[in-house]
Structures are given as C-alpha cells and as structure tokens.
N, C-alpha and C. Protein backbone atom coordinates (compact mmCIF):
# COMPACT_ATOMS: atom_id res chain seq x y z
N UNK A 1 52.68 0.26 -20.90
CA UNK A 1 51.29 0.68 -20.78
C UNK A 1 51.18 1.63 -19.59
N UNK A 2 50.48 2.64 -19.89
CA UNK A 2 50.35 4.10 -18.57
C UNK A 2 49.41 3.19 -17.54
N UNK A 3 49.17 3.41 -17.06
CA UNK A 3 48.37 3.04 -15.27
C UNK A 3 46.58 4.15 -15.93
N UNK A 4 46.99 4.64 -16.76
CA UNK A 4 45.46 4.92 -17.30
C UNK A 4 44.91 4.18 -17.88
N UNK A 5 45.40 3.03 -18.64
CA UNK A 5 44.93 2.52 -19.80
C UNK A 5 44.71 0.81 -18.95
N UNK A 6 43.18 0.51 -18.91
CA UNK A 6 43.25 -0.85 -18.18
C UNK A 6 43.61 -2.01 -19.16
N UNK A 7 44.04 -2.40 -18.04
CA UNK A 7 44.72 -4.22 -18.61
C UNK A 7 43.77 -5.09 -19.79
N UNK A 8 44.36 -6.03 -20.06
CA UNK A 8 43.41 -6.80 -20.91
C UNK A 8 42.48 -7.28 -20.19
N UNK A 9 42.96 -7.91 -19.28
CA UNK A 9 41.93 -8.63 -17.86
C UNK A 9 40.94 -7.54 -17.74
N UNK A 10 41.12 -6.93 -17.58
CA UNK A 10 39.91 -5.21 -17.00
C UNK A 10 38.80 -5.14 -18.29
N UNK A 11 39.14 -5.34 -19.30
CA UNK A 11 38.75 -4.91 -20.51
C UNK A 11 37.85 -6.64 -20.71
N UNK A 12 38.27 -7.74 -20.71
CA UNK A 12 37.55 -9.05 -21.05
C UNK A 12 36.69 -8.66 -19.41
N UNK A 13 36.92 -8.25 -18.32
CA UNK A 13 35.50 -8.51 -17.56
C UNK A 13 34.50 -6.93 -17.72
N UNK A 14 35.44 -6.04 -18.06
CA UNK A 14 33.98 -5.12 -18.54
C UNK A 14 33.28 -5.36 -19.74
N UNK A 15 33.79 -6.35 -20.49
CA UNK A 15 33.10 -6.99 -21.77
C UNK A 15 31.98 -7.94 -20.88
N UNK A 16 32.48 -8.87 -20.52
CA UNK A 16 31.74 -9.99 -19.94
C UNK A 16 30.18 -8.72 -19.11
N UNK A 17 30.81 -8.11 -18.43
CA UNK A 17 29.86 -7.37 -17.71
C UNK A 17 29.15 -7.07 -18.17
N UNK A 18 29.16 -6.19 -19.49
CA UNK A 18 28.00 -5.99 -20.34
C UNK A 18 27.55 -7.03 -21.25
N UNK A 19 28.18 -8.29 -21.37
CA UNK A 19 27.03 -8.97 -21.86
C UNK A 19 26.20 -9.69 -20.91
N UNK A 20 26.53 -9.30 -19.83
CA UNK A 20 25.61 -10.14 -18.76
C UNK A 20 24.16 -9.13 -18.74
N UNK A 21 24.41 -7.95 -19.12
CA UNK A 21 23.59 -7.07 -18.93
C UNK A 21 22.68 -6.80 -19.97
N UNK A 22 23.25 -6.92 -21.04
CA UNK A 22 22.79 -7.03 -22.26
C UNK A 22 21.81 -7.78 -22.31
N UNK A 23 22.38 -9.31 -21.45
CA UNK A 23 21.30 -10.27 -21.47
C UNK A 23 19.86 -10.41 -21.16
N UNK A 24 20.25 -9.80 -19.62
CA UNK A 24 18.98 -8.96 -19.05
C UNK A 24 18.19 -8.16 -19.45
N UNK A 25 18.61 -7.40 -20.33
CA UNK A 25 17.59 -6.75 -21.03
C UNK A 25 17.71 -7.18 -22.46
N UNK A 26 17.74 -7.98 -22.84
CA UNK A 26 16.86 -8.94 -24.15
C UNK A 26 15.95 -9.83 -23.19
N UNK A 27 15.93 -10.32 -22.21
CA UNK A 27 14.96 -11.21 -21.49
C UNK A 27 14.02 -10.35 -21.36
N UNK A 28 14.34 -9.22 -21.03
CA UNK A 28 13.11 -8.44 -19.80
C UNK A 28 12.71 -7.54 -21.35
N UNK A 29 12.93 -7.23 -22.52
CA UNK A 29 12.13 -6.61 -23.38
C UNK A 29 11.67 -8.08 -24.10
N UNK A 30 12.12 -9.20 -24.51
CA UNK A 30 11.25 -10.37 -24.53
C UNK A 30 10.09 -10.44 -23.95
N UNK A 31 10.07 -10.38 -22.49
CA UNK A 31 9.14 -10.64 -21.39
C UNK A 31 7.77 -9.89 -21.85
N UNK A 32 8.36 -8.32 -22.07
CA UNK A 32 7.44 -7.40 -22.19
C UNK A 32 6.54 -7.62 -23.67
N UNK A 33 7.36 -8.32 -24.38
CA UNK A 33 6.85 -8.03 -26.13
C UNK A 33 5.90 -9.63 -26.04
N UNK A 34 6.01 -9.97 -25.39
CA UNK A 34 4.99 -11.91 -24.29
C UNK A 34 3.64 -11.53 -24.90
N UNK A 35 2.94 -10.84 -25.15
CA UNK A 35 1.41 -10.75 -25.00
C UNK A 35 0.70 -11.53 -24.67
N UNK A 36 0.80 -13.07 -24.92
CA UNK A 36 0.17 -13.82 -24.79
C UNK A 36 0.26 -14.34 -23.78
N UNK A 37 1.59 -14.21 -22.86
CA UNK A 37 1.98 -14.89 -21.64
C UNK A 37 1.46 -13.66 -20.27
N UNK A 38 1.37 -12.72 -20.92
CA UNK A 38 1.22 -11.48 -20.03
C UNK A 38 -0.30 -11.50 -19.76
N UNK A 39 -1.11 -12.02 -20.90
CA UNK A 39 -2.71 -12.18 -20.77
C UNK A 39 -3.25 -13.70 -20.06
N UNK A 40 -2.02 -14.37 -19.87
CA UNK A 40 -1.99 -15.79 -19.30
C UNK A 40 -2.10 -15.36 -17.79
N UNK A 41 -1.12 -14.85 -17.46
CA UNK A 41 -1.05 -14.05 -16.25
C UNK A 41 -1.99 -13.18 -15.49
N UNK A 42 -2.50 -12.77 -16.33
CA UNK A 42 -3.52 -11.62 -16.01
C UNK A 42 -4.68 -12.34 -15.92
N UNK A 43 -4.80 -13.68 -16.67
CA UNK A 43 -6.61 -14.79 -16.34
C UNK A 43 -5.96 -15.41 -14.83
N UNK A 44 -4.76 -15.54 -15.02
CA UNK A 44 -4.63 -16.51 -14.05
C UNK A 44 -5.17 -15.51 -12.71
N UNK A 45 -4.67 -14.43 -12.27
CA UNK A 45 -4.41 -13.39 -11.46
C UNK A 45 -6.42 -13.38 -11.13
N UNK A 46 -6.94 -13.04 -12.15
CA UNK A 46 -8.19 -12.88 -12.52
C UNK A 46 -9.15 -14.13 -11.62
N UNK A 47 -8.73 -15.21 -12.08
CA UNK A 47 -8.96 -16.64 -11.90
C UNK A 47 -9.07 -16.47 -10.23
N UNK A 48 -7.75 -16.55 -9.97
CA UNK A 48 -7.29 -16.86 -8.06
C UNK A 48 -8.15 -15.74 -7.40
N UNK A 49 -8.30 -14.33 -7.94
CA UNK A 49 -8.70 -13.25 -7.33
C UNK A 49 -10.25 -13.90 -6.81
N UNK A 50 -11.37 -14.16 -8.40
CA UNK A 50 -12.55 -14.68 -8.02
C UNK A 50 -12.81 -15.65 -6.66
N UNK A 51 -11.88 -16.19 -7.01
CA UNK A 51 -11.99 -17.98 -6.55
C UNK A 51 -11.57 -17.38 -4.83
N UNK A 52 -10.86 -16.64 -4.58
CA UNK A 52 -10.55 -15.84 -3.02
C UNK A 52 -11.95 -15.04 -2.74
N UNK A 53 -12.26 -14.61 -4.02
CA UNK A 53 -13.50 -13.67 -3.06
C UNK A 53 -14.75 -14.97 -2.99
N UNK A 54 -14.97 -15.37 -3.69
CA UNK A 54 -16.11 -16.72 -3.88
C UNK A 54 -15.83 -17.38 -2.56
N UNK A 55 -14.81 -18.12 -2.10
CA UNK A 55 -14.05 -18.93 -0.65
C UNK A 55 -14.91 -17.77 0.11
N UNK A 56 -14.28 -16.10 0.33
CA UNK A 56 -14.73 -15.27 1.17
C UNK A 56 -15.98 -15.45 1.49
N UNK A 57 -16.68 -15.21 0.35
CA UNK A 57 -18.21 -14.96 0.55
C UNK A 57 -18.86 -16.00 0.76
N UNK A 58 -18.69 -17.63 0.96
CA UNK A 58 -18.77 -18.81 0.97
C UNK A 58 -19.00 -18.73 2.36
N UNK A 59 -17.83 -18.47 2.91
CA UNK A 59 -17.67 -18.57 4.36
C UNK A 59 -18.15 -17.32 5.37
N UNK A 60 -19.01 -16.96 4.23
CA UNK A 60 -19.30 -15.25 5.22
C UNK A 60 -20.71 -16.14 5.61
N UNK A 61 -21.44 -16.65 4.42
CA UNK A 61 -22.87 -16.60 3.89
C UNK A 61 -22.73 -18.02 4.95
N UNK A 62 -22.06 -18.92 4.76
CA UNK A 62 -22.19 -20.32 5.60
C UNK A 62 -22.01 -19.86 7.26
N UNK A 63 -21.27 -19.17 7.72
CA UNK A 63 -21.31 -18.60 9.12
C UNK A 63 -22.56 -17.89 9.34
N UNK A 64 -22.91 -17.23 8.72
CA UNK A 64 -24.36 -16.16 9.39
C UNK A 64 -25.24 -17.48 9.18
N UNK A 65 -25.44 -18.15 8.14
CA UNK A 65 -26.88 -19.26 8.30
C UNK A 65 -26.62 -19.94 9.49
N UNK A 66 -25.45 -20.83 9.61
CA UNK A 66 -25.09 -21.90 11.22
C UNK A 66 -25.48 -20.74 11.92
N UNK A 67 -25.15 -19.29 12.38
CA UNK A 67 -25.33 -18.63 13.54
C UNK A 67 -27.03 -18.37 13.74
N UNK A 68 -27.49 -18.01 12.48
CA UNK A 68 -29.19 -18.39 12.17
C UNK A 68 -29.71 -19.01 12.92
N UNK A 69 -29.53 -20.43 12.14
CA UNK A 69 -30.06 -21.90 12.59
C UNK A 69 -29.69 -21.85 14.10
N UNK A 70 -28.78 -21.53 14.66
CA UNK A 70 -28.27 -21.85 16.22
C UNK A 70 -29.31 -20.78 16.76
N UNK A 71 -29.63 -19.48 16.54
CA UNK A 71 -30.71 -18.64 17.50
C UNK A 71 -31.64 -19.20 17.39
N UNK A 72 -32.13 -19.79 15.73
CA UNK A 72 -33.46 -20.13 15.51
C UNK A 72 -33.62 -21.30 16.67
N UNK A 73 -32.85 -22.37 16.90
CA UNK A 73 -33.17 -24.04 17.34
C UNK A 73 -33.07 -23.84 18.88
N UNK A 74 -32.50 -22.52 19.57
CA UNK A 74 -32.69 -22.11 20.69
C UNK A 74 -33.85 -21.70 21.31
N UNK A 75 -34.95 -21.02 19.90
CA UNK A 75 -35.92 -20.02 20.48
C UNK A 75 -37.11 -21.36 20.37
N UNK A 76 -37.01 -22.09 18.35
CA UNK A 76 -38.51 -22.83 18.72
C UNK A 76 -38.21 -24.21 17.55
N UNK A 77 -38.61 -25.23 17.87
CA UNK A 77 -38.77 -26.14 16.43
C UNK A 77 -38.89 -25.88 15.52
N UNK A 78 -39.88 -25.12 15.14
CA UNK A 78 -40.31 -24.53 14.22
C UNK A 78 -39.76 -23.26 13.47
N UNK A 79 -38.87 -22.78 14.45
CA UNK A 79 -38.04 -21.80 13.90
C UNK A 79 -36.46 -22.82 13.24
N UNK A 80 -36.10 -23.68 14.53
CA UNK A 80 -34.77 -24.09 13.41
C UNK A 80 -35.36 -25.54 12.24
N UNK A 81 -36.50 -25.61 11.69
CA UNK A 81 -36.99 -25.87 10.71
C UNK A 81 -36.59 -24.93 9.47
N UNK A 82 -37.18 -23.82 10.06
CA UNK A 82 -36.96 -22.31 8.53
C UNK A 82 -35.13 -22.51 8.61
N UNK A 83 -34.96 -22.25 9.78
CA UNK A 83 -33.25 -22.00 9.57
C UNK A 83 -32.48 -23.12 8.50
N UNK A 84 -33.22 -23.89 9.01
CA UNK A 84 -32.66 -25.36 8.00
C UNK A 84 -32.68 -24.75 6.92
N UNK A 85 -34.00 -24.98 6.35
CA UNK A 85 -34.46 -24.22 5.15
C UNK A 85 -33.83 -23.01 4.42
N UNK A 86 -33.23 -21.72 5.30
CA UNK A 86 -32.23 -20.87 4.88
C UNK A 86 -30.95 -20.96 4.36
N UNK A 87 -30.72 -22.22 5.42
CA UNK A 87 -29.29 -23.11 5.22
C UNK A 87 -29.08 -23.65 3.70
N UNK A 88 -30.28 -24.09 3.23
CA UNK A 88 -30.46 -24.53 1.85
C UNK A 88 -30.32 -23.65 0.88
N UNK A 89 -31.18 -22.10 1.52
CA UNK A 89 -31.34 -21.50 0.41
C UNK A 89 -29.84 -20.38 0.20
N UNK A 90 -29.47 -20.49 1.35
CA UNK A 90 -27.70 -19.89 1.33
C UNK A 90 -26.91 -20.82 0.08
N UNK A 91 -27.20 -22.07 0.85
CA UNK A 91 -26.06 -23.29 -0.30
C UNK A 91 -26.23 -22.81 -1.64
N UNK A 92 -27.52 -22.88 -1.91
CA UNK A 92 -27.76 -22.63 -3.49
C UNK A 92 -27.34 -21.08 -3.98
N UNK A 93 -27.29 -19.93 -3.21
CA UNK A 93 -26.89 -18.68 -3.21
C UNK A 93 -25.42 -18.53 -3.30
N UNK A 94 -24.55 -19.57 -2.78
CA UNK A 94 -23.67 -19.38 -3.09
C UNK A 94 -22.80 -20.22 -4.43
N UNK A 95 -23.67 -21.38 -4.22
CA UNK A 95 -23.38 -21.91 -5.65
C UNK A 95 -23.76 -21.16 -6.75
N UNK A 96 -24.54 -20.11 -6.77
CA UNK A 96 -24.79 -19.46 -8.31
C UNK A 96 -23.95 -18.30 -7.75
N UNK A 97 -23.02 -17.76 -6.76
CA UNK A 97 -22.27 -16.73 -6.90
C UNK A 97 -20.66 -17.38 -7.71
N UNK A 98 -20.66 -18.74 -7.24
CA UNK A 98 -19.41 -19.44 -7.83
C UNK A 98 -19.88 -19.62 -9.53
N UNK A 99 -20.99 -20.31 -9.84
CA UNK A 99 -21.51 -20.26 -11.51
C UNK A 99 -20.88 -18.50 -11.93
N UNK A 100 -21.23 -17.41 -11.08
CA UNK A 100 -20.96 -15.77 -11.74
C UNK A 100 -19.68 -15.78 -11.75
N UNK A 101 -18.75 -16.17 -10.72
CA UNK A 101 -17.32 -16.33 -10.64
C UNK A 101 -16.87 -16.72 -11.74
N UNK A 102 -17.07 -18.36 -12.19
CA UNK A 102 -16.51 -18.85 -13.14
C UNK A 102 -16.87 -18.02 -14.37
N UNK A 103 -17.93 -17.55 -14.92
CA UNK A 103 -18.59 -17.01 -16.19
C UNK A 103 -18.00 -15.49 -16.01
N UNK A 104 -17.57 -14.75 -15.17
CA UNK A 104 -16.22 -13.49 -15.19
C UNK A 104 -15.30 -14.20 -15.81
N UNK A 105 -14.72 -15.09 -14.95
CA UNK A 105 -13.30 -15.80 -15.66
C UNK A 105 -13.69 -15.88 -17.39
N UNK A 106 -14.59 -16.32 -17.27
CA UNK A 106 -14.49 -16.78 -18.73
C UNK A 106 -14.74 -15.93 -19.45
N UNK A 107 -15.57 -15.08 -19.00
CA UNK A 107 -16.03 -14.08 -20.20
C UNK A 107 -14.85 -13.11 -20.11
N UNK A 108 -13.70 -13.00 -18.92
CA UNK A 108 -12.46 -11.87 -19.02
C UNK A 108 -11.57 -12.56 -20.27
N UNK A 109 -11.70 -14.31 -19.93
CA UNK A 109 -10.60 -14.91 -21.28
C UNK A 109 -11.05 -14.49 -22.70
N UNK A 110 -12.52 -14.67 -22.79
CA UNK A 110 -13.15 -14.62 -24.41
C UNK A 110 -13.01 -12.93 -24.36
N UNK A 111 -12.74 -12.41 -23.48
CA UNK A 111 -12.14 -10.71 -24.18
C UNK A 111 -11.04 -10.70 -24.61
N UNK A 112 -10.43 -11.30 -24.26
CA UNK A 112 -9.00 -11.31 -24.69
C UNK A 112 -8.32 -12.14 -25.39
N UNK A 113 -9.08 -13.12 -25.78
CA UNK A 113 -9.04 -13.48 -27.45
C UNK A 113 -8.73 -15.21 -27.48
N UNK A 114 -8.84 -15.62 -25.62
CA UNK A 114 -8.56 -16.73 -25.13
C UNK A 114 -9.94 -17.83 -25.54
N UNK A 115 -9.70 -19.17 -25.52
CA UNK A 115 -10.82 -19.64 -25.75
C UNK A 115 -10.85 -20.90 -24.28
C-alpha cells in the first residue's frame, strides 16, 4: 500500500466521524421540523417574559405607594389615611395588570393553535 492511500484504521474513523456528524444533523433538522415543541418554547419564553415584567411592575407600583404612604403619615393623619387607601388602590392595579398578563399568555397560546 503507497503512504497515499490511508489505512483501514483511517478509513473506519473517518467513517465513524461522519456518522457522528450525520447524527447531528438529523437531530438538529428534527429539532427544526418540532413545530409543536418550538411553539412550546416560544409560550413558555412568552409566559416567563410576562410574569418578569408583572414581578417588575409589582414592585415598581408597591415601592412608590410605601414611599406615598411614608410622606403622607409624616405630613398629616389624614393624609396617611388616603395613602392607605392608594395602597389599596395600587394592590388592585396590579392585580388586574397580572389578570392582562395571564390573558396575553393565553390569548398568544389560542393563536397558535394551543388550548
């Protein structure tokens, strides 16, 4: 055998090599041809995104009322009375921004054919 022509050994691992590769791409065009796993992904993504900005805005809207209530109960009774009162009407403001959160989620799944 010439020194051009590789060994059997050379020849069974450039075989092996390409089926390792081969493999990889039957997984990764599998992956891609997923639709259903790819739209799983995309609620989920959807899902966490809301639920981070909802937390955000939770904690934006609950800090400015406590900072409220704290000027208000400094200046008069009667002022950290209302603040209270704001405090309430924040809670409920942010509970119907979490109700809009969830009803995106859901209404992004029922676009996409999820139930």
């Amino acid at each position: 055998m010439s020194s051009d022509q590789p060994t059997s050994e050379a020849l069974r691992d450039q075989i092996e090599h390409t089926r390792d590769e081969l493999g990889r791409t039957v997984e990764a065009l599998a992956a891609k041809a997923d639709v259903k796993a790819q739209a799983r992904e995309k609620t989920a993504a959807v899902k966490a995104q809301a639920a981070e900005k909802a937390a955000l805005v939770t904690g934006q809207i609950r800090d400015r009322v406590e900072h409220a209530a704290h000027l208000a109960s400094d200046r008069t009774p009667a002022a950290a009375a209302a603040a209270r009162d704001n405090r309430t009407a924040a809670l409920v403001a942010v509970g119907a921004a979490a109700v809009i959160a969830f009803l995106l989620v859901r209404q992004v799944r029922h676009a996409r054919g999820h139930k």
